[in-house]
C-alpha atoms as a PDB file:
ATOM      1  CA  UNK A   1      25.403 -17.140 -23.130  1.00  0.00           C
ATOM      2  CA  UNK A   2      29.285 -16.718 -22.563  1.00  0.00           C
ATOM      3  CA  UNK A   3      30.526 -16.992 -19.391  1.00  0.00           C
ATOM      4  CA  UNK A   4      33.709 -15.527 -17.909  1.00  0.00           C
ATOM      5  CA  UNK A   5      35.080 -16.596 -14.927  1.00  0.00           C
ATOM      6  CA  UNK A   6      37.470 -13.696 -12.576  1.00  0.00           C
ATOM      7  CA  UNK A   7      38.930 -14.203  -9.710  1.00  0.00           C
ATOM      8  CA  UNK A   8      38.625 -10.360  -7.829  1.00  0.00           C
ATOM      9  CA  UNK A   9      36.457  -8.008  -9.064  1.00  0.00           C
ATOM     10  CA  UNK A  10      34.936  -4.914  -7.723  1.00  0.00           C
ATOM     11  CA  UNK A  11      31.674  -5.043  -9.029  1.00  0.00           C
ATOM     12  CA  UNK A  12      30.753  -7.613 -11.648  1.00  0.00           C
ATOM     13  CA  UNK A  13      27.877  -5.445 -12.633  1.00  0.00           C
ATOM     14  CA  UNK A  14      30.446  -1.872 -13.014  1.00  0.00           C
ATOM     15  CA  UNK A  15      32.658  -4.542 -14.839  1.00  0.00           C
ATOM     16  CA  UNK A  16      30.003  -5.249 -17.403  1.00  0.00           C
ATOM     17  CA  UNK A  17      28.254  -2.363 -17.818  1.00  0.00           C
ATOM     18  CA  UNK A  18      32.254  -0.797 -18.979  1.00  0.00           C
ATOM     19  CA  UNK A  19      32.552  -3.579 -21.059  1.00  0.00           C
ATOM     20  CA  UNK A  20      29.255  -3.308 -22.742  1.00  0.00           C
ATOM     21  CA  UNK A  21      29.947   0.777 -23.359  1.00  0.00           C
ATOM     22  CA  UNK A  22      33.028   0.417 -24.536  1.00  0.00           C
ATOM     23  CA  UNK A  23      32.044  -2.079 -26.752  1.00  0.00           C
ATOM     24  CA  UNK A  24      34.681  -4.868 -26.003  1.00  0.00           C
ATOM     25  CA  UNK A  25      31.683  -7.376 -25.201  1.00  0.00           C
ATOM     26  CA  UNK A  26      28.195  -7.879 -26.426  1.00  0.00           C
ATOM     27  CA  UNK A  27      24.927  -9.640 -25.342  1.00  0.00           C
ATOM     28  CA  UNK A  28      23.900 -12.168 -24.326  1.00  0.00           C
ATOM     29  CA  UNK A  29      27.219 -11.864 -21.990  1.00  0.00           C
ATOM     30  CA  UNK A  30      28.267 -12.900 -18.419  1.00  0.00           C
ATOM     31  CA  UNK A  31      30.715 -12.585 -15.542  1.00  0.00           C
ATOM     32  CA  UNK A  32      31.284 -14.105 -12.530  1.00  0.00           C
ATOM     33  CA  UNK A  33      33.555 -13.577  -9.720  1.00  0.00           C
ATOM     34  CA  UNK A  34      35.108 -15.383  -7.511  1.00  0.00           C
ATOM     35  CA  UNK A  35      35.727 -12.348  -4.697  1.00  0.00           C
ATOM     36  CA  UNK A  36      33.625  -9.029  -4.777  1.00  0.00           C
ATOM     37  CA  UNK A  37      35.321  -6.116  -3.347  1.00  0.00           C
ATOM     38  CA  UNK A  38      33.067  -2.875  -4.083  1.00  0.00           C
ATOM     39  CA  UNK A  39      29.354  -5.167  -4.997  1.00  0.00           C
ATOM     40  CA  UNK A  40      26.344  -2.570  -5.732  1.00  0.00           C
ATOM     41  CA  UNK A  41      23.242  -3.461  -4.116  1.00  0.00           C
ATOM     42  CA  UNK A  42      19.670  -1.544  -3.750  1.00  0.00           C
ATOM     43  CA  UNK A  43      19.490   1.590  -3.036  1.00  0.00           C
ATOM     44  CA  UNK A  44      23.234   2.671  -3.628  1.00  0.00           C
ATOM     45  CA  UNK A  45      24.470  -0.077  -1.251  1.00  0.00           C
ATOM     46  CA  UNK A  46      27.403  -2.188  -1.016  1.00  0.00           C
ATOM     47  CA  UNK A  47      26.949  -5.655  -1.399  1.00  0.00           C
ATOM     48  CA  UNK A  48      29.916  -7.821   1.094  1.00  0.00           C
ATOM     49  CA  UNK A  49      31.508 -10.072  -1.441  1.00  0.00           C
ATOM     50  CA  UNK A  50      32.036 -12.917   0.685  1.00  0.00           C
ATOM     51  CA  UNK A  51      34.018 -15.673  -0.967  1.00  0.00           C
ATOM     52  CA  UNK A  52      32.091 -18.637  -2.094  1.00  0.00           C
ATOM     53  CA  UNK A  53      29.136 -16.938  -2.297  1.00  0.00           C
ATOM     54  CA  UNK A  54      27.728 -16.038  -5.718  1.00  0.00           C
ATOM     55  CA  UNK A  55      28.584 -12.662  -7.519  1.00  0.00           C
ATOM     56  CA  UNK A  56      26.955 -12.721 -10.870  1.00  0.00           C
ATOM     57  CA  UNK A  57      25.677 -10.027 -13.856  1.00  0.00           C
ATOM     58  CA  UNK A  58      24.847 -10.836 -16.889  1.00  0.00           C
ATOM     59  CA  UNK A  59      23.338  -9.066 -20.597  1.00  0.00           C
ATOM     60  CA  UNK A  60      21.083  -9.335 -22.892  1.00  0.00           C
ATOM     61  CA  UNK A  61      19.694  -7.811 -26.054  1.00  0.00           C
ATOM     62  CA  UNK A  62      16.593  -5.548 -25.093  1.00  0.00           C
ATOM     63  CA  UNK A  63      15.225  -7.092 -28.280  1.00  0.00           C
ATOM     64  CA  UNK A  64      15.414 -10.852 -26.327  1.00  0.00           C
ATOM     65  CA  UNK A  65      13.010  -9.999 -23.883  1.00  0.00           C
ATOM     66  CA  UNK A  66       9.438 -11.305 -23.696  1.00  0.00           C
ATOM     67  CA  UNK A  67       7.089  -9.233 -25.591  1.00  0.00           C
ATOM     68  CA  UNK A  68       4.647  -8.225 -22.385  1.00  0.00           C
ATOM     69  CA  UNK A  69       7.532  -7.656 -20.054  1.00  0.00           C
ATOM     70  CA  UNK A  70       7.698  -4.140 -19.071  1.00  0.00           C
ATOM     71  CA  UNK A  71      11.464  -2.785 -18.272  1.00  0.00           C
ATOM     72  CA  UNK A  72      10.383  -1.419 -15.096  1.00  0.00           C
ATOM     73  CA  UNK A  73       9.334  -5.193 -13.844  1.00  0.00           C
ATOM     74  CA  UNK A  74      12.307  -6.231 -15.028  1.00  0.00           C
ATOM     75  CA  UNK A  75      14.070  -7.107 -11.877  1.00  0.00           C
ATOM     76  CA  UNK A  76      11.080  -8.788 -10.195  1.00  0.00           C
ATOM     77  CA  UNK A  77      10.795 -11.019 -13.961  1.00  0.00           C
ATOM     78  CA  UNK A  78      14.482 -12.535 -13.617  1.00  0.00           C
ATOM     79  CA  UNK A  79      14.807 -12.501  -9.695  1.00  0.00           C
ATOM     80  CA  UNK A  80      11.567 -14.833 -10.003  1.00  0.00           C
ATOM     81  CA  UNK A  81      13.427 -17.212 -12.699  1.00  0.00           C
ATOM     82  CA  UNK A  82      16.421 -17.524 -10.534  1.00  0.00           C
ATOM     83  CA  UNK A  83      13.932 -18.434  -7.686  1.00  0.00           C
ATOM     84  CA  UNK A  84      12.168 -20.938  -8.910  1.00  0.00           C
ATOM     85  CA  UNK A  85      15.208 -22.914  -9.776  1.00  0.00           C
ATOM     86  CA  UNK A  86      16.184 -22.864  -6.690  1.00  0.00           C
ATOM     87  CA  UNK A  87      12.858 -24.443  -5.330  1.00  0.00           C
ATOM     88  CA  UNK A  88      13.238 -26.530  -7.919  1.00  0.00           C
ATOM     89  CA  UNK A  89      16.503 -27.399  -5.904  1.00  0.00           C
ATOM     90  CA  UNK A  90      14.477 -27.461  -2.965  1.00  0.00           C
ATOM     91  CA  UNK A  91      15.022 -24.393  -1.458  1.00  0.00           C
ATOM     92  CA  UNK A  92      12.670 -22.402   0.549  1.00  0.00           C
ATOM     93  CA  UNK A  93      14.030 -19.175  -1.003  1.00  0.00           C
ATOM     94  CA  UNK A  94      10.970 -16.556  -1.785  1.00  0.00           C
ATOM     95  CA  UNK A  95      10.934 -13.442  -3.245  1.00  0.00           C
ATOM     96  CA  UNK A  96      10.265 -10.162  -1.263  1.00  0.00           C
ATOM     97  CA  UNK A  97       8.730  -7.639  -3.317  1.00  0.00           C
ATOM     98  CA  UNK A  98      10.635  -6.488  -5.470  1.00  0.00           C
ATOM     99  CA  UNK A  99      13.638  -8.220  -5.708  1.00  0.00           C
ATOM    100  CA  UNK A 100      15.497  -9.286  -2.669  1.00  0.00           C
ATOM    101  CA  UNK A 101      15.848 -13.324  -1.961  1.00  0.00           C
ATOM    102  CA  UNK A 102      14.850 -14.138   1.359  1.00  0.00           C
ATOM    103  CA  UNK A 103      14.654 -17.566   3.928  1.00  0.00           C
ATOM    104  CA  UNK A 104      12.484 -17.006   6.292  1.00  0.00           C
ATOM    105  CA  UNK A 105      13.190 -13.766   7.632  1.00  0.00           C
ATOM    106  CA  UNK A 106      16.601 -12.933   6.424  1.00  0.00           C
ATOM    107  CA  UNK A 107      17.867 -12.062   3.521  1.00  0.00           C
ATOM    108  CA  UNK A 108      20.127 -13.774   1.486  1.00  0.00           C
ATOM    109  CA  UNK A 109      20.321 -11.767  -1.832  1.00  0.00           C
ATOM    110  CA  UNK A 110      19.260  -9.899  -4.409  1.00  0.00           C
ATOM    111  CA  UNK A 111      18.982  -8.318  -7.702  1.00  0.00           C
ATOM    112  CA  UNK A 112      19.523  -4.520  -9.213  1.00  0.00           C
ATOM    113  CA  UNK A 113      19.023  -4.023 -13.180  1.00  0.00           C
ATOM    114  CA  UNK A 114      20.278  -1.540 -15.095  1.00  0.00           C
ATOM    115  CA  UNK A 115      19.698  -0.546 -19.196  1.00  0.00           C
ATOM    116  CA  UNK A 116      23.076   0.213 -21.046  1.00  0.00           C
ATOM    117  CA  UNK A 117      22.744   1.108 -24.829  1.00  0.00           C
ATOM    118  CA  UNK A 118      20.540  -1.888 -26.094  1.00  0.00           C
ATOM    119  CA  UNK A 119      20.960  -4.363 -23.703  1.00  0.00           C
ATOM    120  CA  UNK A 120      19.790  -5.284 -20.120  1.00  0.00           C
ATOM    121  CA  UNK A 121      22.586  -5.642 -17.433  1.00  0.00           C
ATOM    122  CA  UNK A 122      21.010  -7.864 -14.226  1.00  0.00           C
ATOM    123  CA  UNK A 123      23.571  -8.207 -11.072  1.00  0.00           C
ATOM    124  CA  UNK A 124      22.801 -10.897  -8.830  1.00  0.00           C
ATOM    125  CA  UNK A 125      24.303 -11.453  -5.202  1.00  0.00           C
ATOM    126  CA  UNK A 126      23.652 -14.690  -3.532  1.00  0.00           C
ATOM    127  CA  UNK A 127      24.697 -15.698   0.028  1.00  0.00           C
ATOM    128  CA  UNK A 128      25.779 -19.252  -1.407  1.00  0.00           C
ATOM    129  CA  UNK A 129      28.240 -19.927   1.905  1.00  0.00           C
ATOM    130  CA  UNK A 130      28.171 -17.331   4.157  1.00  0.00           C
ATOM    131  CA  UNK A 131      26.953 -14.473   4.932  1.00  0.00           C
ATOM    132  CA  UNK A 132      27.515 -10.931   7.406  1.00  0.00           C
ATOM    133  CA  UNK A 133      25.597 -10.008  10.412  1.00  0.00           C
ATOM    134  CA  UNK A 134      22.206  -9.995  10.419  1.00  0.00           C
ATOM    135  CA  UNK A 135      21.919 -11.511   6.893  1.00  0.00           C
ATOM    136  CA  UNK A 136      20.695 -15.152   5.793  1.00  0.00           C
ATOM    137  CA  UNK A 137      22.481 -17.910   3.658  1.00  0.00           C
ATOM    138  CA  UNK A 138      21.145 -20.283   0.943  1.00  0.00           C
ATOM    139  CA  UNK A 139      19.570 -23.620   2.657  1.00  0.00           C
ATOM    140  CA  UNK A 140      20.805 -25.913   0.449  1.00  0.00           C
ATOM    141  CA  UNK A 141      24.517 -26.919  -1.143  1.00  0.00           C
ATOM    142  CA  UNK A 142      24.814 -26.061  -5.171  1.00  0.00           C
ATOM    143  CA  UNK A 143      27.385 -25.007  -7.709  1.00  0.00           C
ATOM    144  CA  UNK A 144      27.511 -22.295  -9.026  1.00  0.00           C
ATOM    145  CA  UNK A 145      28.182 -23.999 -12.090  1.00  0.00           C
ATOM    146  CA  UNK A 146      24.687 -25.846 -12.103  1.00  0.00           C
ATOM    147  CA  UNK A 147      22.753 -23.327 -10.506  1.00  0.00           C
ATOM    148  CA  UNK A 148      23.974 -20.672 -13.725  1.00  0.00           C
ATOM    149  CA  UNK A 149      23.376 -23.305 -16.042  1.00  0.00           C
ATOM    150  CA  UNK A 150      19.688 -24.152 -14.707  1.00  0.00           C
ATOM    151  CA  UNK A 151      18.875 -20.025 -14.539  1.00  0.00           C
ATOM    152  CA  UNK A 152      20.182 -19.474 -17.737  1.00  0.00           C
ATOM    153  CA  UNK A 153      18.556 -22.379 -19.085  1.00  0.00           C
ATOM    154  CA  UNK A 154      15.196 -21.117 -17.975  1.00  0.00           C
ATOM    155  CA  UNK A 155      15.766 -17.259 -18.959  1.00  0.00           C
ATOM    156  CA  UNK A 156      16.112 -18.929 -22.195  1.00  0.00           C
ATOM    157  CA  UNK A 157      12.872 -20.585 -22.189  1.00  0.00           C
ATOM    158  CA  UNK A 158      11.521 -16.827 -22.990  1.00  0.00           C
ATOM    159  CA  UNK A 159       8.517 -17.270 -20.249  1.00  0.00           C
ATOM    160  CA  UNK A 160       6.128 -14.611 -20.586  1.00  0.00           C
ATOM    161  CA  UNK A 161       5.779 -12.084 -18.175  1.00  0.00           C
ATOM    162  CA  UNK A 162       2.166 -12.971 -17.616  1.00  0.00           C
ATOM    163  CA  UNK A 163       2.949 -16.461 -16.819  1.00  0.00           C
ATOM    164  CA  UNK A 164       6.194 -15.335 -14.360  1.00  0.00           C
ATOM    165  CA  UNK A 165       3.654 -12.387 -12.890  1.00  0.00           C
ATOM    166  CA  UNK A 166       0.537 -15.712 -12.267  1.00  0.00           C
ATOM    167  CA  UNK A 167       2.835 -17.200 -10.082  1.00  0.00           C
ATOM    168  CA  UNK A 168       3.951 -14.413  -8.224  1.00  0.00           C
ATOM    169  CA  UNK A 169       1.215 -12.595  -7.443  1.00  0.00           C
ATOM    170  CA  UNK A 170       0.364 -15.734  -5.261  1.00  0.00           C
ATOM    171  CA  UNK A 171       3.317 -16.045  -3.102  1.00  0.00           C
ATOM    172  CA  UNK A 172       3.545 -12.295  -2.584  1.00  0.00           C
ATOM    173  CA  UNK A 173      -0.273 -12.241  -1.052  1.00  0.00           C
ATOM    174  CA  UNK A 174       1.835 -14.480   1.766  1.00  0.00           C
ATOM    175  CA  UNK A 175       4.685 -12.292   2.296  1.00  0.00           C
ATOM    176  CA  UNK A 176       2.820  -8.688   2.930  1.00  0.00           C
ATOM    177  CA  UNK A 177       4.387  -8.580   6.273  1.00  0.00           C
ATOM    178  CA  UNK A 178       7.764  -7.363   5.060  1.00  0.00           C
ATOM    179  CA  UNK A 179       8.494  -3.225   4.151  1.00  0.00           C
ATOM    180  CA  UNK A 180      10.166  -1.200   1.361  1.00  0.00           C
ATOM    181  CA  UNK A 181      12.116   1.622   0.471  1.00  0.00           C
ATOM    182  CA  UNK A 182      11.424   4.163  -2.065  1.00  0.00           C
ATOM    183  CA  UNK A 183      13.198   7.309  -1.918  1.00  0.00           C
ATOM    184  CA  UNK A 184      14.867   6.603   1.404  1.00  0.00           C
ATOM    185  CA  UNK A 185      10.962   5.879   2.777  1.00  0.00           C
ATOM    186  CA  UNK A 186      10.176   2.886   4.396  1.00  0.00           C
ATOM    187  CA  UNK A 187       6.843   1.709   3.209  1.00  0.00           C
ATOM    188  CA  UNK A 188       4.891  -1.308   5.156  1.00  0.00           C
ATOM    189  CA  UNK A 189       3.925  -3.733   2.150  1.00  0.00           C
ATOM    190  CA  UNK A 190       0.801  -4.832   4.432  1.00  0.00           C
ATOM    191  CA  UNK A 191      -1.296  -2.898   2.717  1.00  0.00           C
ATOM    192  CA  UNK A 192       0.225  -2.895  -1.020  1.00  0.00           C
ATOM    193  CA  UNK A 193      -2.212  -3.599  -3.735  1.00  0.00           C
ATOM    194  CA  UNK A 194       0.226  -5.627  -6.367  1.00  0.00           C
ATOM    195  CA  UNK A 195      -1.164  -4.701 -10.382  1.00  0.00           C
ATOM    196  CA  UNK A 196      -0.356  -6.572 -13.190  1.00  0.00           C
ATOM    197  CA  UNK A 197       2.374  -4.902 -14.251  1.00  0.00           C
ATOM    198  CA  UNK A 198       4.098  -5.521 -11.328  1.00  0.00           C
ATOM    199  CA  UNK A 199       4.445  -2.015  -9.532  1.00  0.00           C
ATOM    200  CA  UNK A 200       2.251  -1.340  -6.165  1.00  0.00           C
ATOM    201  CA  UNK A 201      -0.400   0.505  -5.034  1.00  0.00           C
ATOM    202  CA  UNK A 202       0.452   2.601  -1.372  1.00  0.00           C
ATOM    203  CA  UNK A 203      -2.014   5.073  -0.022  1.00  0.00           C
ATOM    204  CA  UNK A 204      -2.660   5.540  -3.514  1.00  0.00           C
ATOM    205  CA  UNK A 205       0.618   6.067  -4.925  1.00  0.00           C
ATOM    206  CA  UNK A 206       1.762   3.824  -7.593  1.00  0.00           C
ATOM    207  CA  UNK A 207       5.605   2.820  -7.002  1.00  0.00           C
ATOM    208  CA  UNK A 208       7.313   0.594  -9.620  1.00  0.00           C
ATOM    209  CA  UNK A 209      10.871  -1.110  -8.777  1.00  0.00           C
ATOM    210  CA  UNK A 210      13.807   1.158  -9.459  1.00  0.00           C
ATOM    211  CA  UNK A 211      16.477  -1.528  -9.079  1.00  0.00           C
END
């Protein structure tokens, strides 16, 4: 994986995804940036690029990816990797369906993924120092430089979704108390019936992750 490093940005993901059309970079491919000015988050948010916090996306080949990992899980697949090295860092980050980073009750980050000709773009934001109003911040002290080198260490262990999707389908039976949004609805995950492709069952709507 190839790192770069930038100081300002306004959105490491819009900075990748340019890159990546206009061909001056290929995957596997990553930037980082020091200070976010314009961050994307869910739902056509912005994400406040705090300084010292962690403003990350990154590519890779669509041809990479697991075998049983379905595009449309995507997000909740490599928001899970990144959280489980930081329990392994022993954090008490969890992962709220379907791909925001939470302690306790406030959230601290999250993940949007996007497909651009062959490859997979995933932008991560992650309250490392600080955070705005009414958000959370990581509880514990890391680099960025080891936490990136531990996540991309494990995305290159090529899990399988199946394994990833075990583990998750526990922890999100604990953490039905949270809500949604799908098409500017809020949607009480209470009584969400996770499948095993990772999408939920509401009132008997299937809704996958858009992000």
């Amino acid at each position: 994986m190839k790192i770069i490093y930038l100081e300002s940005v306004d959105s490491t993901q819009t900075y990748l995804k340019k890159a990546l059309l206009t061909n001056r970079v290929q995957a596997p491919y990553a930037v980082v940036a020091k200070i976010q000015t314009n961050g994307l988050g869910s739902r056509d948010n912005t994400w406040i690029g705090i300084e010292g916090n962690l403003f990350l996306s990154f590519a890779l080949p669509l041809a990479s990816l697991p075998k049983d990992l379905k595009i449309e899980s995507s997000s909740i697949y490599f928001a899970y990797l990144l959280k489980e090295v930081l329990s392994q860092m022993d954090s008490s980050v969890f992962l709220k369906w379907p791909n925001d980073f939470y302690i306790d009750d406030l959230k601290i980050g999250g993940m949007i993924t996007n497909i651009v000709n062959d490859s997979i773009v995933c932008g991560v934001g992650l309250n490392l120092a600080s955070s705005p109003t009414n958000f959370g911040v990581l509880d514990i002290k890391v680099s960025k430089e080891e936490l990136l080198k531990n996540y991309f260490t494990n995305i290159e262990k090529l899990v399988s979704w199946k394994k990833v999707f075990s583990k998750y389908k526990i922890e999100f039976g604990d953490k039905k108390r949270f809500i949604t949004h799908k098409n500017n609805l809020t949607i009480s995950l209470e009584k969400a019936i996770l499948q095993d492709d990772g999408s939920i069952i509401v009132d008997g709507q299937r809704i996958y992750s858009t992000r």
